[in-house]
C-alpha atoms as a PDB file:
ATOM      1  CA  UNK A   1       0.000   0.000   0.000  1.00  0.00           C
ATOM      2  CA  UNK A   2       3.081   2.230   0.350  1.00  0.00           C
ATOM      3  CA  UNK A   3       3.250   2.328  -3.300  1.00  0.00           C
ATOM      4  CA  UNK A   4      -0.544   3.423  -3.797  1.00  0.00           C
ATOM      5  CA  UNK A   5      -1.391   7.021  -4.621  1.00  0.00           C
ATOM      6  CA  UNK A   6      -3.277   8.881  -1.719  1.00  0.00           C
ATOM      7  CA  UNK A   7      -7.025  10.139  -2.871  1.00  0.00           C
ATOM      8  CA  UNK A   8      -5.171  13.583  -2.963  1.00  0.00           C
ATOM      9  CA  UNK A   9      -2.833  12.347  -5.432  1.00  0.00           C
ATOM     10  CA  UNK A  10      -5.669  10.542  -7.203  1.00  0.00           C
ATOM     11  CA  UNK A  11      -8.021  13.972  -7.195  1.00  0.00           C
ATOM     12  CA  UNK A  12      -5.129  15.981  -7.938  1.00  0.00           C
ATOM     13  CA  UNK A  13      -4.140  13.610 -10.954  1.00  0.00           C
ATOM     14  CA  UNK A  14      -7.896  13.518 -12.198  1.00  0.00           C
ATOM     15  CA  UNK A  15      -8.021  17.297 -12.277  1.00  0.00           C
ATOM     16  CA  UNK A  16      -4.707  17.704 -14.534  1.00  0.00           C
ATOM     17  CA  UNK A  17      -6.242  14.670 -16.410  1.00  0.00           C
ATOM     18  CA  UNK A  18      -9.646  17.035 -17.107  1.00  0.00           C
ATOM     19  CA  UNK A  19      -7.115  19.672 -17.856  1.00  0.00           C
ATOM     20  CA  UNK A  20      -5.355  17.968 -20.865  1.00  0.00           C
ATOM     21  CA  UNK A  21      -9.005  16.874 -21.315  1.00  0.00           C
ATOM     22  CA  UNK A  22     -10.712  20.033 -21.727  1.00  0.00           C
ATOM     23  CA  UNK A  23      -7.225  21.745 -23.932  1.00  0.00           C
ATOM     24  CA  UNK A  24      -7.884  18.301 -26.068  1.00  0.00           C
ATOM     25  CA  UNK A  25     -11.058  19.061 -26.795  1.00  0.00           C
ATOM     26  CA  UNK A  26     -10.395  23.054 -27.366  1.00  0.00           C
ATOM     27  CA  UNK A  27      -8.010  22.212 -29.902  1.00  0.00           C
ATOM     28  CA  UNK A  28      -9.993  19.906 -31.672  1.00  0.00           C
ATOM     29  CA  UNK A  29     -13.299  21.951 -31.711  1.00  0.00           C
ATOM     30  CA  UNK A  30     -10.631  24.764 -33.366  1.00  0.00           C
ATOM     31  CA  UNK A  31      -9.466  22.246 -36.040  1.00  0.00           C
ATOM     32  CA  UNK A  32     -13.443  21.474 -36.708  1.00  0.00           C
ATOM     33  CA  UNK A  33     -14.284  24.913 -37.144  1.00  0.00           C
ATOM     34  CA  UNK A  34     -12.213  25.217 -40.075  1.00  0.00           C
ATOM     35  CA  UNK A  35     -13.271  21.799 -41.834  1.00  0.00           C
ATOM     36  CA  UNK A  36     -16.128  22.673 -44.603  1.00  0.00           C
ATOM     37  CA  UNK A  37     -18.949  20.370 -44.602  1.00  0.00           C
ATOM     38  CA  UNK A  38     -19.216  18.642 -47.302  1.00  0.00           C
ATOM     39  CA  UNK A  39     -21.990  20.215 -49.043  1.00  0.00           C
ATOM     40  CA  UNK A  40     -20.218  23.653 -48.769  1.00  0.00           C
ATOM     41  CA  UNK A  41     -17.363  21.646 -50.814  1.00  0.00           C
ATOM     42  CA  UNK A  42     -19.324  20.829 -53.510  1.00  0.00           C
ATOM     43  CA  UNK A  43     -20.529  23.704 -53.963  1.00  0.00           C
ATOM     44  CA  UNK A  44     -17.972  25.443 -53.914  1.00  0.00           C
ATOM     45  CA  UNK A  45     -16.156  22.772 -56.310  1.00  0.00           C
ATOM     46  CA  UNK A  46     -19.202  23.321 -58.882  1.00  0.00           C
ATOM     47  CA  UNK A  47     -18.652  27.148 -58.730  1.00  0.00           C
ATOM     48  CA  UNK A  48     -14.811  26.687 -58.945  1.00  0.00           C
ATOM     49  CA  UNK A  49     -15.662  24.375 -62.182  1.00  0.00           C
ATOM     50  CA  UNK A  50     -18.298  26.812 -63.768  1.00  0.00           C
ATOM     51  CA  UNK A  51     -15.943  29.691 -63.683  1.00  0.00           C
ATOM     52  CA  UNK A  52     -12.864  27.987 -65.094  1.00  0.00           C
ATOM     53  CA  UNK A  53     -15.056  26.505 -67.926  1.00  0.00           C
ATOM     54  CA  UNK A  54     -16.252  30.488 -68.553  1.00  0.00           C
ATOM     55  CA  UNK A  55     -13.020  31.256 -68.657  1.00  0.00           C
ATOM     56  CA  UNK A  56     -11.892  28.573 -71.239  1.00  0.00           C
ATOM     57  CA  UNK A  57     -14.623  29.669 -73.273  1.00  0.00           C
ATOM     58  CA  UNK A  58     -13.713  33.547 -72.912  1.00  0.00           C
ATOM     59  CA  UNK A  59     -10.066  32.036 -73.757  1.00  0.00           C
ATOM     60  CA  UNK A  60     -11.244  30.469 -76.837  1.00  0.00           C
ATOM     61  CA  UNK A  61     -13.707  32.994 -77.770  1.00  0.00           C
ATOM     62  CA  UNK A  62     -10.841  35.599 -77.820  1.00  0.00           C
ATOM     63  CA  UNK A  63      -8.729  33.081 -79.617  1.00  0.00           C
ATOM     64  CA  UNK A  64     -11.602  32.386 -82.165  1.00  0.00           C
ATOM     65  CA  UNK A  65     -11.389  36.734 -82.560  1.00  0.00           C
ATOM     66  CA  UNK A  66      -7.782  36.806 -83.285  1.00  0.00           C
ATOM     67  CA  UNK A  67      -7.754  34.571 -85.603  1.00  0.00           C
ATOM     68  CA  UNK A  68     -10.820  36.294 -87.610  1.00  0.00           C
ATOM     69  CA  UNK A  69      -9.186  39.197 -86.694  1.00  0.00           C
ATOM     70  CA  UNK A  70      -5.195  38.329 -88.677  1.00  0.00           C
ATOM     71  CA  UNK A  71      -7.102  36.238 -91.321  1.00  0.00           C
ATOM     72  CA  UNK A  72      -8.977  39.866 -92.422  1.00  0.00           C
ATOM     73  CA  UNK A  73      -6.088  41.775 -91.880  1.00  0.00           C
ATOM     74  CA  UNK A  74      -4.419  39.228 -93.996  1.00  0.00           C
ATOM     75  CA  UNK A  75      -7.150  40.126 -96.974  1.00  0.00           C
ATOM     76  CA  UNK A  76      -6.646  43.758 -96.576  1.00  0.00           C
ATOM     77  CA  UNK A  77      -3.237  43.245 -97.297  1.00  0.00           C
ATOM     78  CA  UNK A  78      -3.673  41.215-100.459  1.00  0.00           C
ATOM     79  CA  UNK A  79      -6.515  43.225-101.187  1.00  0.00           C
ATOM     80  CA  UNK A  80      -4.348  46.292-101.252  1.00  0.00           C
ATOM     81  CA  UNK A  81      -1.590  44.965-103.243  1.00  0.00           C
ATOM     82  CA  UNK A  82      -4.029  43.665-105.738  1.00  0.00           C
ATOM     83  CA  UNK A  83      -4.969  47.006-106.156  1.00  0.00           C
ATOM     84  CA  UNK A  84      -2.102  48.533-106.033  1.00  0.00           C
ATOM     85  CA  UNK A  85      -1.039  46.391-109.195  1.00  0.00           C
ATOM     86  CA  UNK A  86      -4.088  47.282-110.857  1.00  0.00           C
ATOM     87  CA  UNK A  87      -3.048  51.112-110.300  1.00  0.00           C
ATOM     88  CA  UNK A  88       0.358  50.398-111.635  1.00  0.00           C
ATOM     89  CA  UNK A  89      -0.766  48.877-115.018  1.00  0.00           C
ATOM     90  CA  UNK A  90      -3.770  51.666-115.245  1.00  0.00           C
ATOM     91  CA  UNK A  91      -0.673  54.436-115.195  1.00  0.00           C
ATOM     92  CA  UNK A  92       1.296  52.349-117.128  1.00  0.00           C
ATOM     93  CA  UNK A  93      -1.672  51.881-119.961  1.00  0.00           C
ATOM     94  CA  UNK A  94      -2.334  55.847-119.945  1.00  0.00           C
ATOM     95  CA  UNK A  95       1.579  56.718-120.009  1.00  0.00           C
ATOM     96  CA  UNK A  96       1.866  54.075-123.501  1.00  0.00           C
ATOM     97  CA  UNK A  97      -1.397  54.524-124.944  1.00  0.00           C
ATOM     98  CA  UNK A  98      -0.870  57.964-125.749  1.00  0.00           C
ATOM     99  CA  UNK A  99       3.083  57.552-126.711  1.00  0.00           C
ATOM    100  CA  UNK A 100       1.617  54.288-128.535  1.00  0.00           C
ATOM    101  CA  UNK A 101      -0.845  56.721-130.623  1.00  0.00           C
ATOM    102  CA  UNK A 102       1.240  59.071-131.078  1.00  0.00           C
ATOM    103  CA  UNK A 103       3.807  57.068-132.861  1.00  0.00           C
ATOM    104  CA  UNK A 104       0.644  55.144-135.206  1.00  0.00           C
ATOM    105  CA  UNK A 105      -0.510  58.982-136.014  1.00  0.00           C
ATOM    106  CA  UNK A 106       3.192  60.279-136.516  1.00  0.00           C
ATOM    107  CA  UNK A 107       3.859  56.406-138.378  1.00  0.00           C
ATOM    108  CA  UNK A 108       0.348  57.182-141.055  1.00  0.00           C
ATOM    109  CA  UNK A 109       1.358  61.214-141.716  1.00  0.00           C
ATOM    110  CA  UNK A 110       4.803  59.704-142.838  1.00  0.00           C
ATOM    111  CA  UNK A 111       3.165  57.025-145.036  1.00  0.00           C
ATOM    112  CA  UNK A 112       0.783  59.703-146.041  1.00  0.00           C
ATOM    113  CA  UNK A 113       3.299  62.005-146.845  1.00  0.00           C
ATOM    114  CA  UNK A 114       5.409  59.356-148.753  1.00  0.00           C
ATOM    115  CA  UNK A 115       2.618  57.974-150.974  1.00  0.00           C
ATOM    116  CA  UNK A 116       1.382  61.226-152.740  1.00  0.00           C
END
């Protein structure tokens, strides 16, 4: 019986023991406070899902734009050389066609002149 704890000891020992107990417990109800229930999860998980697929499809939407976008600026630019060559033959037709006629009306008073 030497050995044995006194009731003291034993009340004293309980007490610390609801101590640890109750700091247990404290910490643990702090830990469960910040766990999400699992319906606030999916939720949120559905929400997190619907905005990164809006954003793919603002992603490929603006991607889709671009492309529209260089693929007309593309035909503007062949558009405008195309016309530019046009222009260039147009000026090049009025600056011979007049030299051209000149020459045939300058080539017929010559053969005019010659065949009297």
């Amino acid at each position: 019986m030497a050995d044995e704890p006194t009731n003291g000891e034993l009340s004293r020992l309980i007490g610390q023991l609801n101590g640890r107990i109750d700091t247990r417990f404290g910490e643990l109800n702090t830990r469960l406070d910040k766990v999400v229930t699992t319906d606030v999860y999916t939720l949120q998980t559905q929400h997190t899902d619907k905005r990164i697929s809006d954003i793919e499809t603002a992603v490929q939407r603006a991607a889709d734009s671009t492309k529209k976008l260089e693929d007309d600026f593309e035909k503007y630019q062949r558009d405008q050389a195309d016309k530019r060559e046009d222009d260039r033959q147009k000026r090049l037709y009025q600056a011979i066609l007049p030299v051209l006629l000149g020459l045939i009306s300058a080539a017929i008073a010559v053969w005019a002149v010659i065949s009297r």
